[in-house]
N, C-alpha and C. Protein backbone atom coordinates (compact mmCIF):
# COMPACT_ATOMS: atom_id res chain seq x y z
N UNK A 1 233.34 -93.82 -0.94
CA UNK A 1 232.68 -95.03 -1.39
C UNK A 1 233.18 -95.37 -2.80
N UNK A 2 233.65 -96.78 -2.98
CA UNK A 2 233.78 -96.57 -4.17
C UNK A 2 232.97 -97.48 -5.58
N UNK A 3 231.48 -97.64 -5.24
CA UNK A 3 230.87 -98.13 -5.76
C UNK A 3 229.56 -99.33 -5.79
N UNK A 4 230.46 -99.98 -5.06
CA UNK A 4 229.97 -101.63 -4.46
C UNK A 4 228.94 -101.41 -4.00
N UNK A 5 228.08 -102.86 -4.34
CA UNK A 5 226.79 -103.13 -3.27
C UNK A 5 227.08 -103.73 -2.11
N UNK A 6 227.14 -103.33 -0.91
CA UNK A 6 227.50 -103.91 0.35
C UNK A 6 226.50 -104.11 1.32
N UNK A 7 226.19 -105.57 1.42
CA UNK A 7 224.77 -105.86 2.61
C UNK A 7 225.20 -105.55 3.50
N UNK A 8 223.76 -104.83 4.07
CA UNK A 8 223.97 -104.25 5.66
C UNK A 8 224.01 -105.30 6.17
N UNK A 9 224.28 -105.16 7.39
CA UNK A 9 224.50 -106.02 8.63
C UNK A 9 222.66 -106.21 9.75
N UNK A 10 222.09 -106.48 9.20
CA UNK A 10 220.57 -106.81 9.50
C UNK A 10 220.38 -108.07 8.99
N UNK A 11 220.25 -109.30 8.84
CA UNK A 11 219.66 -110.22 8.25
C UNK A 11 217.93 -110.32 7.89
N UNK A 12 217.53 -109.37 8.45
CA UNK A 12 216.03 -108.81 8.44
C UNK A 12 215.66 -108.23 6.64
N UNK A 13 214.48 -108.61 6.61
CA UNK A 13 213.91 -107.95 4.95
C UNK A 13 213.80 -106.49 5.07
N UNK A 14 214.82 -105.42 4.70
CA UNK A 14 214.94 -104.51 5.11
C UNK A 14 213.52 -103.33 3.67
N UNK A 15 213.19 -102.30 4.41
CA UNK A 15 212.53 -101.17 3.83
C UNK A 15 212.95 -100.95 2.81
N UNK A 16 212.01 -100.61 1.48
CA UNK A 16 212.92 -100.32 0.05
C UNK A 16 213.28 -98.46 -0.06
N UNK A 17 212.83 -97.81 1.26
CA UNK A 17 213.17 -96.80 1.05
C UNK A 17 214.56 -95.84 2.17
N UNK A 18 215.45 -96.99 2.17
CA UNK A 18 216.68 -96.31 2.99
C UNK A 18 216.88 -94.72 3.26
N UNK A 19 217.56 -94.52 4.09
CA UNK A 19 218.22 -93.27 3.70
C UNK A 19 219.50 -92.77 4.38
N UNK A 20 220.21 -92.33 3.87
CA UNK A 20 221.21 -91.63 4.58
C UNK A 20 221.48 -90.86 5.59
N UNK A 21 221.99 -91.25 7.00
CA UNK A 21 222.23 -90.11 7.67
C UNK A 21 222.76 -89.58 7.84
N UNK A 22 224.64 -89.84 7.02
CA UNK A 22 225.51 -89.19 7.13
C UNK A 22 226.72 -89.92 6.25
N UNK A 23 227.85 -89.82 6.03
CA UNK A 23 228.46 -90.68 5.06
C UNK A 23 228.73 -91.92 4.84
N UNK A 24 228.76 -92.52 6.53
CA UNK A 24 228.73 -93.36 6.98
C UNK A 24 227.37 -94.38 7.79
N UNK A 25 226.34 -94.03 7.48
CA UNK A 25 225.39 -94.65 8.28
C UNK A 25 223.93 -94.63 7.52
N UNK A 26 223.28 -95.70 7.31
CA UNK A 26 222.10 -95.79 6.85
C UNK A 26 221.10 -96.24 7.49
N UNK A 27 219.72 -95.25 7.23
CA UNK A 27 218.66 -95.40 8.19
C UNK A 27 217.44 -96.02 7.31
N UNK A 28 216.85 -97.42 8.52
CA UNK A 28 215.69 -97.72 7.03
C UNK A 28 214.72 -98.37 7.95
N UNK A 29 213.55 -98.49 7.98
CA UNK A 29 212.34 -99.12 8.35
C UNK A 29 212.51 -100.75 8.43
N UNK A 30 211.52 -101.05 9.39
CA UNK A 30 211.52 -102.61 9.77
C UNK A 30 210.95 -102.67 11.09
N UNK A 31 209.43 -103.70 11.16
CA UNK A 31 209.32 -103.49 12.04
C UNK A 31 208.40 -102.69 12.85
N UNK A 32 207.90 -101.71 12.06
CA UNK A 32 207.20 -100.33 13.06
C UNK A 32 208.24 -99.53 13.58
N UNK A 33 209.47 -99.74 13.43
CA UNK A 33 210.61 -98.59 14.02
C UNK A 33 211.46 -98.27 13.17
N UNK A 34 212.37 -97.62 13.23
CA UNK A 34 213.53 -97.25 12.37
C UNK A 34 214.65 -97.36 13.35
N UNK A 35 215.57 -98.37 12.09
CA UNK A 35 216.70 -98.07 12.61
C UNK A 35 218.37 -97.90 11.88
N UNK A 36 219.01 -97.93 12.55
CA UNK A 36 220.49 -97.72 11.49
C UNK A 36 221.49 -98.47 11.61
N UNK A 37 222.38 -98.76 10.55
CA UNK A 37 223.48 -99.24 10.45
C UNK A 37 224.89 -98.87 10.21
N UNK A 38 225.94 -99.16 10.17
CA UNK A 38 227.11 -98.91 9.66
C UNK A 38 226.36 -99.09 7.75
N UNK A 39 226.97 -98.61 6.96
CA UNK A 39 227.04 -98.93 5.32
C UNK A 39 228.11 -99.51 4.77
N UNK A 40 229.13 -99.96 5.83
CA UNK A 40 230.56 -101.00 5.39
C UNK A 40 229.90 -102.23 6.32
N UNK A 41 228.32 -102.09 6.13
CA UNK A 41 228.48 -103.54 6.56
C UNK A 41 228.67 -104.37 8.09
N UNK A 42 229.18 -103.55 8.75
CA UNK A 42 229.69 -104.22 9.88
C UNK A 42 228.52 -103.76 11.19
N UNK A 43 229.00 -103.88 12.05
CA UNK A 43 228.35 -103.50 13.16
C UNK A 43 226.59 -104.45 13.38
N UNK A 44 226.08 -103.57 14.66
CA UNK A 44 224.35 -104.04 14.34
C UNK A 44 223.61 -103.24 14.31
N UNK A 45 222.39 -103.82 13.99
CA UNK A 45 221.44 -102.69 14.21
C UNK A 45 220.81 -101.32 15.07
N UNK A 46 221.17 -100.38 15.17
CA UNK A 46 220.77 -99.80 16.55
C UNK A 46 219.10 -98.96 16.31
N UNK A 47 218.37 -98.72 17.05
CA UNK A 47 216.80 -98.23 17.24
C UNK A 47 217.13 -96.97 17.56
N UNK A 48 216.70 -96.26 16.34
CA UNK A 48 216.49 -94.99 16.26
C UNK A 48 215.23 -94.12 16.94
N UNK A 49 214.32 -94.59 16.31
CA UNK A 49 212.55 -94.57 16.93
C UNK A 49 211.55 -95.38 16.80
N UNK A 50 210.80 -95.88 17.49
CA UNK A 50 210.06 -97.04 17.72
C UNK A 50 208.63 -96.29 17.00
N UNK A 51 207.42 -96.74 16.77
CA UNK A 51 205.97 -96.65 16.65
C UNK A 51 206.41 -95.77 15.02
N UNK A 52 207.75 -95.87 13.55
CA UNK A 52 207.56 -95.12 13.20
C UNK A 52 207.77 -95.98 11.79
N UNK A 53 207.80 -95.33 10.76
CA UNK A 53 207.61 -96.95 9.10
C UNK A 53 209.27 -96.56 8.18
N UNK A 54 209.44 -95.33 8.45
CA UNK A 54 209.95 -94.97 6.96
C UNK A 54 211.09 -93.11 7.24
N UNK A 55 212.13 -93.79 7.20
CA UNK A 55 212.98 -92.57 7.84
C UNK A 55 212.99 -91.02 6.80
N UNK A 56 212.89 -89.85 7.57
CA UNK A 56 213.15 -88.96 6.82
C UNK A 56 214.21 -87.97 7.28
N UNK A 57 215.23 -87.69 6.45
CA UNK A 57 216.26 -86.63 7.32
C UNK A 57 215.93 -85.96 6.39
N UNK A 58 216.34 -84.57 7.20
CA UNK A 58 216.14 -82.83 7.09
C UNK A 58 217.39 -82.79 7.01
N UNK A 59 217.74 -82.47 5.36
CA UNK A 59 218.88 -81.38 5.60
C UNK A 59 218.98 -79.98 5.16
């Protein structure tokens, strides 16, 4: 990464508490579910888990 603010690809008012799931992919609330994106921006949204507010990964 080399710095930049890059809007996800959601046009939705996204969760102020994102999170990372891996170097490439960010997970964030909306909705009552969580879900994820590419972090270059591209791609769409995909549904991680439904009935849930606010993502947490275990590492």
């Amino acid at each position: 990464m080399d710095g930049r603010d890059v809007p996800l690809a959601d046009p939705a008012h996204l969760d102020d508490q994102p999170q990372w799931l891996d170097d490439r992919t960010v997970a964030y609330g909306r909705d009552k579910a969580i879900y994820a994106v590419p972090a270059d921006g591209t791609g769409a949204p995909a549904l991680v888990r439904q009935a849930a507010s606010s993502p947490a990964v275990v590492r």
